[in-house]
Each structure stands twice: as structure tokens, then as C-alpha cells.
Protein backbone atom coordinates (compact mmCIF):
# COMPACT_ATOMS: atom_id res chain seq x y z
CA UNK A 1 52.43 197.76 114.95
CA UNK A 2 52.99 198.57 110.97
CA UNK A 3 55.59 196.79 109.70
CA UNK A 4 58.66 197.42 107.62
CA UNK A 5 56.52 196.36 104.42
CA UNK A 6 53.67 199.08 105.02
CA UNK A 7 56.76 201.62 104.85
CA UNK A 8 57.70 200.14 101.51
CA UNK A 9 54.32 200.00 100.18
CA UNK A 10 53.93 203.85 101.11
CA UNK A 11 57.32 204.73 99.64
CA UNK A 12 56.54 202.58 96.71
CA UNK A 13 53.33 204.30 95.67
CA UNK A 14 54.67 208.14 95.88
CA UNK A 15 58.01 207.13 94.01
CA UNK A 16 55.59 205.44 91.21
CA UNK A 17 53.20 208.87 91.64
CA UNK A 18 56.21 210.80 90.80
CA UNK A 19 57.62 208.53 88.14
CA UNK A 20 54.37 209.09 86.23
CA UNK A 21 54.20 212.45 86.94
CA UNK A 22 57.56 212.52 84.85
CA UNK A 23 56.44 210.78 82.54
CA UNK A 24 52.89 212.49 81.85
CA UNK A 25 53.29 215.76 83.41
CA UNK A 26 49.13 216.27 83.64
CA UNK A 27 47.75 218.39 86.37
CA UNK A 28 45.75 215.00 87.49
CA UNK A 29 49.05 213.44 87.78
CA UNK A 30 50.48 216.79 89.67
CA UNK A 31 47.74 216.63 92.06
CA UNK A 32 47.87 212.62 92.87
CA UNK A 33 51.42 212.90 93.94
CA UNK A 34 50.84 216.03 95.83
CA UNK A 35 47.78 214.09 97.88
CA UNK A 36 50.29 210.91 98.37
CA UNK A 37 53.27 212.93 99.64
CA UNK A 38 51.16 215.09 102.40
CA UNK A 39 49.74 211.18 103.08
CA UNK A 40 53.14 209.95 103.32
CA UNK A 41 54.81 212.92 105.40
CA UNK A 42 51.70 212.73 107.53
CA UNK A 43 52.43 208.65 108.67
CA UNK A 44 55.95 209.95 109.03
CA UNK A 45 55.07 212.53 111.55
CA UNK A 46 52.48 210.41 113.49
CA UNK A 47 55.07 207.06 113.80
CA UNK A 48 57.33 209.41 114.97
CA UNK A 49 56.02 211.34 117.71
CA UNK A 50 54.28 208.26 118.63
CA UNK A 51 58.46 206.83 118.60
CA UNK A 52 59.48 209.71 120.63
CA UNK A 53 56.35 209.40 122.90
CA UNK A 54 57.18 205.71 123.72
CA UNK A 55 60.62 206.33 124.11
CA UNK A 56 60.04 208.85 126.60
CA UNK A 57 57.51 206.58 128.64
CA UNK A 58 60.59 204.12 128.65
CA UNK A 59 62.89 206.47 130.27
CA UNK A 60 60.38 207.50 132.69
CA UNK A 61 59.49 203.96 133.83
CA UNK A 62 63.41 203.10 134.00
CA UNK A 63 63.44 206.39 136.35
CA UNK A 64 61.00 205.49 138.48
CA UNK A 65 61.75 201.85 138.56
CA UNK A 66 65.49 203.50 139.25
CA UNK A 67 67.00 201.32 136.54
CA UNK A 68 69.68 204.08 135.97
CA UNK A 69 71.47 202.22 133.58
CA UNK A 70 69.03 201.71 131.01
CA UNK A 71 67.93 205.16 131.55
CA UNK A 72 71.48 206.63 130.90
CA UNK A 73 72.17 205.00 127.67
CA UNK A 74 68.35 205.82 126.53
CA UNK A 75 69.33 209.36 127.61
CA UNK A 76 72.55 209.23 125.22
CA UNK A 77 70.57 207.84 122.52
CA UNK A 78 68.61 210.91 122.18
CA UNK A 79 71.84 213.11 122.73
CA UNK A 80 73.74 211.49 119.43
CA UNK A 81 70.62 211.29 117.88
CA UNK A 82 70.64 209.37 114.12
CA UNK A 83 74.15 208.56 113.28
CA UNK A 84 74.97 207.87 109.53
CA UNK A 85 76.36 204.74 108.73
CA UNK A 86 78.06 205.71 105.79
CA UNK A 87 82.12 206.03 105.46
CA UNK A 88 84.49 207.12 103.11
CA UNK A 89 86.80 204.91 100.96
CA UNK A 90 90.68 204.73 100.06
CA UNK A 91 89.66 207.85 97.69
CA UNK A 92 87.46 209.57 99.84
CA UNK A 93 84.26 208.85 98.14
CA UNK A 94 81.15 208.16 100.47
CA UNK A 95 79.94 204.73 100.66
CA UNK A 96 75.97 203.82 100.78
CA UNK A 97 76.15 200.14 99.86
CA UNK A 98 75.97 197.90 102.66
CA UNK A 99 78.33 195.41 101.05
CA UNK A 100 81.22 197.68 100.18
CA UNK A 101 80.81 199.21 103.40
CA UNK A 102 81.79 196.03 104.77
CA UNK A 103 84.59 195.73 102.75
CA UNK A 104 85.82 198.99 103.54
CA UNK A 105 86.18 198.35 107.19
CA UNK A 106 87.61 194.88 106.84
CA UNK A 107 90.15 196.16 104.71
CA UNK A 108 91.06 199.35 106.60
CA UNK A 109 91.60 197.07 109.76
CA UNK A 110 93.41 194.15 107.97
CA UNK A 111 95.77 197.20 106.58
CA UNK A 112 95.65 198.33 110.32
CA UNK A 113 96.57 195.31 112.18
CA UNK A 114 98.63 193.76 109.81
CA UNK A 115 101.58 196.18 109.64
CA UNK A 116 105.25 194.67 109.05
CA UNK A 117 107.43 195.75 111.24
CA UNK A 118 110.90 194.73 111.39
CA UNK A 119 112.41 194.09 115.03
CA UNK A 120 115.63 194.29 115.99
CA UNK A 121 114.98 192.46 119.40
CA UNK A 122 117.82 190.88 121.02
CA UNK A 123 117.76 186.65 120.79
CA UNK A 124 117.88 186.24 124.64
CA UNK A 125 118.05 182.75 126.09
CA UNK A 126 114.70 182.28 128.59
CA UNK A 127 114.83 179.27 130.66
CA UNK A 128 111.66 178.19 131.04
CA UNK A 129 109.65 176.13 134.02
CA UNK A 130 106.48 174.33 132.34
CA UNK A 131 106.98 171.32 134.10
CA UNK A 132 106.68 172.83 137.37
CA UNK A 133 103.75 174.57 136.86
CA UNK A 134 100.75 172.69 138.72
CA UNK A 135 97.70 172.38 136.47
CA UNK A 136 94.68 174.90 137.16
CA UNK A 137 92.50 174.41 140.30
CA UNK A 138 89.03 174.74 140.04
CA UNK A 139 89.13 177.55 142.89
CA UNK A 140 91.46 179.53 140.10
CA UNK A 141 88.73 178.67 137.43
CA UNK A 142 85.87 179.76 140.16
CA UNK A 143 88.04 183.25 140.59
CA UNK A 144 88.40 183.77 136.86
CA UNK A 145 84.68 183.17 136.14
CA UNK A 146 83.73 185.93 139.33
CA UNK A 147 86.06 188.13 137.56
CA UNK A 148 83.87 188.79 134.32
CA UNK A 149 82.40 192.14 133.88
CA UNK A 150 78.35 192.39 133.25
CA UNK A 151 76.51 194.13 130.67
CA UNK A 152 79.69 193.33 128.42
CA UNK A 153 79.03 192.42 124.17
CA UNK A 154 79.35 188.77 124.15
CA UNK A 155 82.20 187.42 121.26
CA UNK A 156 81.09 185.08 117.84
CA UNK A 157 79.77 182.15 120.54
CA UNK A 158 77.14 184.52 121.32
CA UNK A 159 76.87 183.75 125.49
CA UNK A 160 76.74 186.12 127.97
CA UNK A 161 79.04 186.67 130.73
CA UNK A 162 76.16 186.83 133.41
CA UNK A 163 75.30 183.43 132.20
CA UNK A 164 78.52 181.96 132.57
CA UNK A 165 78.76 183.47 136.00
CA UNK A 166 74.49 182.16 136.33
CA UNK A 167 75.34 178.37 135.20
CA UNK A 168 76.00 177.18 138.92
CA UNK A 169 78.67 173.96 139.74
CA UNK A 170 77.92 171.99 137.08
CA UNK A 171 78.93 174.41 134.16
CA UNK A 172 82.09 175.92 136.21
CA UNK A 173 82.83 172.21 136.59
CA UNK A 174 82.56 171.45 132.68
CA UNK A 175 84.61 175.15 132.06
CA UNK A 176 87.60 173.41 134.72
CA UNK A 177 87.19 170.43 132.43
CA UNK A 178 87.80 172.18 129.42
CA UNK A 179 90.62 174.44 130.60
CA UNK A 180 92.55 171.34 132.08
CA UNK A 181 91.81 169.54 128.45
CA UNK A 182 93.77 172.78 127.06
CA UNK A 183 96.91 173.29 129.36
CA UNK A 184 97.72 169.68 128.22
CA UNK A 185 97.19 169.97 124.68
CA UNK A 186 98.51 173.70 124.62
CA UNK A 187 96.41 174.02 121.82
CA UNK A 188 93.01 176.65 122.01
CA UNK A 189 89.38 175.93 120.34
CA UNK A 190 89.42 177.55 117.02
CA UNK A 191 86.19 179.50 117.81
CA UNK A 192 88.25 181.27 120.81
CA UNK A 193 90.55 182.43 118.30
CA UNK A 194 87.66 184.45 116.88
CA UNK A 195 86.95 188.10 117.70
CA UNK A 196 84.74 190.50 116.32
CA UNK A 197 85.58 194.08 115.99
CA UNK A 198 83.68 196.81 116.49
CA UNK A 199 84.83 200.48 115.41
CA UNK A 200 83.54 203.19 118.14
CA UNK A 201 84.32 206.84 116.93
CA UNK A 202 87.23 208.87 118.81
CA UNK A 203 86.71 212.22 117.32
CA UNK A 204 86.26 214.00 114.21
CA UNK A 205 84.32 213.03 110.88
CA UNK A 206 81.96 209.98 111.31
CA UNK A 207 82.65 208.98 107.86
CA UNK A 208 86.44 208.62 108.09
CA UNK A 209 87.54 205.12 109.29
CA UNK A 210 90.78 206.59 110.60
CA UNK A 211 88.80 208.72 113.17
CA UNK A 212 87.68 205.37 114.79
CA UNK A 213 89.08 202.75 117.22
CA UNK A 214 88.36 199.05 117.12
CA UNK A 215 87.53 197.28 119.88
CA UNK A 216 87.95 193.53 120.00
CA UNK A 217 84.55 191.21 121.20
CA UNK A 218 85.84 187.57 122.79
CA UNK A 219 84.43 184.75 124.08
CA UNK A 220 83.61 184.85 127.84
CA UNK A 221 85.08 181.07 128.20
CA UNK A 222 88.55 182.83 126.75
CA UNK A 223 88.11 185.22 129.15
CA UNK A 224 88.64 182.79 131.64
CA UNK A 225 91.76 181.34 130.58
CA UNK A 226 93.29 184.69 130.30
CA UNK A 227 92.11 185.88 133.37
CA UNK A 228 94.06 182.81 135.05
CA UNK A 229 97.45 183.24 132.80
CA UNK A 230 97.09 186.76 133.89
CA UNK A 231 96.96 186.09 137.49
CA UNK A 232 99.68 183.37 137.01
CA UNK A 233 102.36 185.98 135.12
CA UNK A 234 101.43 188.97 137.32
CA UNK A 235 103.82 187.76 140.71
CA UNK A 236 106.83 187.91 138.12
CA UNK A 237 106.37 191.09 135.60
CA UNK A 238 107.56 193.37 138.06
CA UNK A 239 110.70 191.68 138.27
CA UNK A 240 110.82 191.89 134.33
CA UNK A 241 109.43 194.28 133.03
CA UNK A 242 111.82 197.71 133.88
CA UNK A 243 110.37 201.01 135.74
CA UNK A 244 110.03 202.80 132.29
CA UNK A 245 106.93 200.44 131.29
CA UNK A 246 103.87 201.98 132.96
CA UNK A 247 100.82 200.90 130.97
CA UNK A 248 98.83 198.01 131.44
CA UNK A 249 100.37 197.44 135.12
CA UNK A 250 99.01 197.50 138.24
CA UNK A 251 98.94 200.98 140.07
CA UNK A 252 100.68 202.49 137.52
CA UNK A 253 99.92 204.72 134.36
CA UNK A 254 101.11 206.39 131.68
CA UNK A 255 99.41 209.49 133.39
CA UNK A 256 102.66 209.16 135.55
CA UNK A 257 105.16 209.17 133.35
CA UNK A 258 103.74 212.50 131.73
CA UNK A 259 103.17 214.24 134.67
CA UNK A 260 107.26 213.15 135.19
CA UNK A 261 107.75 215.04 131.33
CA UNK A 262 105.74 217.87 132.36
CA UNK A 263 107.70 218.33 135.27
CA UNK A 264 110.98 218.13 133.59
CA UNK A 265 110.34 220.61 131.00
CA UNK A 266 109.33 223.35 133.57
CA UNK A 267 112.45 222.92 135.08
């Protein structure tokens, strides 16, 4: 397999062709760059039809081995084809630098995420039943951990929900352990406060940061201890949360409360 320094080599010896070219424009120099630029775009072609060739061999095993997901996303990989990394800044000025790419995102979603708001929510007294609550069971841990989704990005601790669900009673045992060691303290590992976002494009110009939507990467063990808050807090939403709030509750959607507008207005 050539490596990414044969590519530089090549690329080095036709831009060095064509700087001397420039600099003694002699029909031996003419014709040397002329013989190392059909030699270049000749390696070009030939790495990339033998890409394309192994790409397609790929899909075709995954088809026969009826691996549908990795054929489907092998599929869309050939239907976006090469997407530019490149985006625009403040000014709209395209961005090729790695570095200040970087920048640019981290600032547009520190500007995005960080907005001041003032709230004029009402101060309302909550009485509150901590000491009641019974600590987590390791059959809620067990639930939580059967819960996680496969094939998901893992967050900055870089495991895998599959392992998590693969580690057997010891590690489920040691997660209990840990969650237990949290309720107490009420205090979370700094590395679960961690996330790592990800923009994936909505519509529009690829080079616009605006036209994309970040998506937040956590730890699986977090995942856990949300799942189980989430289980704990769902009996009692309902009888908080009024009929007007829709999203995020079960067998409901915000689908619903448009097909009520739509209805509305043709009356």
C-alpha cells in the first residue's frame, strides 16, 4: 500500500518541476514538468479506480454477507461523495487552515450556546422529597445499561456502548458501585461533564456554520445515570408539566399540536 509520504514525494517533485520551469523557462524544463504531471495524473487515476474498485468489492461482500448496515452507509458515502471541510468566518471569508477552522466552530457554538437570556420565571416554592427517595437498585442500573443504543459515537472516555452492555456482572456491578458513590455525594465525575460536539449539516451551504446542527457525544456510563433519573421523574411530569408541552414526552409530539394549528386556521 503507498503511503501518505509517496503522495508527497510525487507532489513535491512536479511543484519543484514547475518552480524551475518559472524560473528558467527552457523547453528542457517545459518538457520535464510536462513528463512529471502525465506521471503524476497517471498514479492519481490508477489509486483511484483501484479506491473505487475496492470499495465496491466491500459493498458487495457486505451484500452478500447481508450486513445491510455497513452496506447502507458505504452506499451514502458514494451518494455525498467528497465533502469540503472548509467554512466561512464572522466575515464570510472561506477558511482552509485547520487551526482557525477549529476556532471558528468553537466560537460559533460558544456564541450559540451561551446566549443570555433574561427570565422572568415565577420564584415558586417546591417542596422537595430527597430523603425519601431509596438509593438505586442494581436491577434499575441493569435496565439503564439494556437501554443503550448500538452503533452510537462513544463521548471523550472513548468506550463503546456495546461494551458496556458486553462487560458481564462484574462491570454492571462496579457501574452500581459508582452510581451509588454519586447519589450520596450529589456530585458527577468531571469527565461526565464532558461532551463533544459534532456539527451535521441541515440544509443549505456546507460552508456556513449556521446551516448546521450540533449534536452532543456523552459518556455511555452518563448515559446510565440519566437513563435512571429519567425513569425516576417520568411517573410525575404528567402531573406537571401542562397539556400545551408536547415535545420530548411520551406519545406525544409537536406533530400534534400543528396538525391542531392547521386545523384551526381552516376553520
Amino acid at each position: 500500500m503507498i503511503g501518505q509520504n509517496y503522495w508527497s514525494k510525487l507532489l513535491d517533485q512536479r511543484k519543484q518541476a514547475k518552480l524551475q520551469r518559472l524560473q528558467e523557462p527552457s523547453k528542457l524544463n517545459g518538457d520535464n514538468l510536462n513528463k512529471i504531471r502525465h506521471e503524476t495524473s497517471r498514479h492519481f487515476r490508477n489509486k483511484k479506480r483501484e479506491y473505487l474498485k475496492d470499495k465496491i468489492d466491500e459493498l458487495a461482500m457486505n451484500s452478500k454477507n447481508k450486513n445491510i448496515r455497513d452496506l447502507y452507509r458505504g452506499i451514502n458515502d458514494f451518494k455525498r461523495g467528497y465533502q469540503p471541510r472548509r467554512v466561512k468566518d464572522e466575515n464570510g471569508d472561506l477558511l482552509a487552515d485547520s487551526h482557525n477552522i477549529l476556532n471558528r466552530w468553537k466560537n460559533y457554538f460558544s456564541h450559540l450556546f451561551n446566549v443570555h437570556r433574561v427570565s422572568d420565571v415565577r420564584q415558586i416554592e417546591i417542596h422537595t422529597v430527597e430523603l425519601l427517595l431509596p438509593d438505586t437498585s442494581p436491577f434499575e442500573v441493569g435496565s439503564a445499561i439494556a437501554k443503550l443504543k448500538r452503533y452510537k459515537s462513544p463521548g471523550s472516555d472513548q468506550i463503546l456502548a456495546e461494551l458496556v452492555r458486553a462487560g458481564g456482572k462484574i462491570l454492571h456491578y462496579k457501574i452500581h458501585k459508582l452510581i451509588i458513590s454519586i447519589w450520596h455525594k450529589e456530585k458527577l465525575p468531571d469527565q461526565w461533564k464532558e461532551s463533544i460536539t459534532v456539527p451535521v449539516h441541515k440544509k443549505g451551504d456546507r460552508t456556513d456554520c449556521s446551516n448546521y446542527r450540533g449534536i452532543s457525544l456523552q459518556s455511555s456510563s452518563y448515559k446510565i445515570l440519566s437513563s435512571i433519573l429519567l425513569s425516576r421523574l417520568s411517573p410525575y411530569i404528567d402531573k406537571i408539566i401542562g397539556d400545551h408541552q408536547c415535545g420530548f414526552r411520551h406519545d406525544r409530539s409537536t406533530t400534534d399540536q400543528i396538525f391542531s394549528i392547521n386545523q384551526i386556521l381552516e376553520k
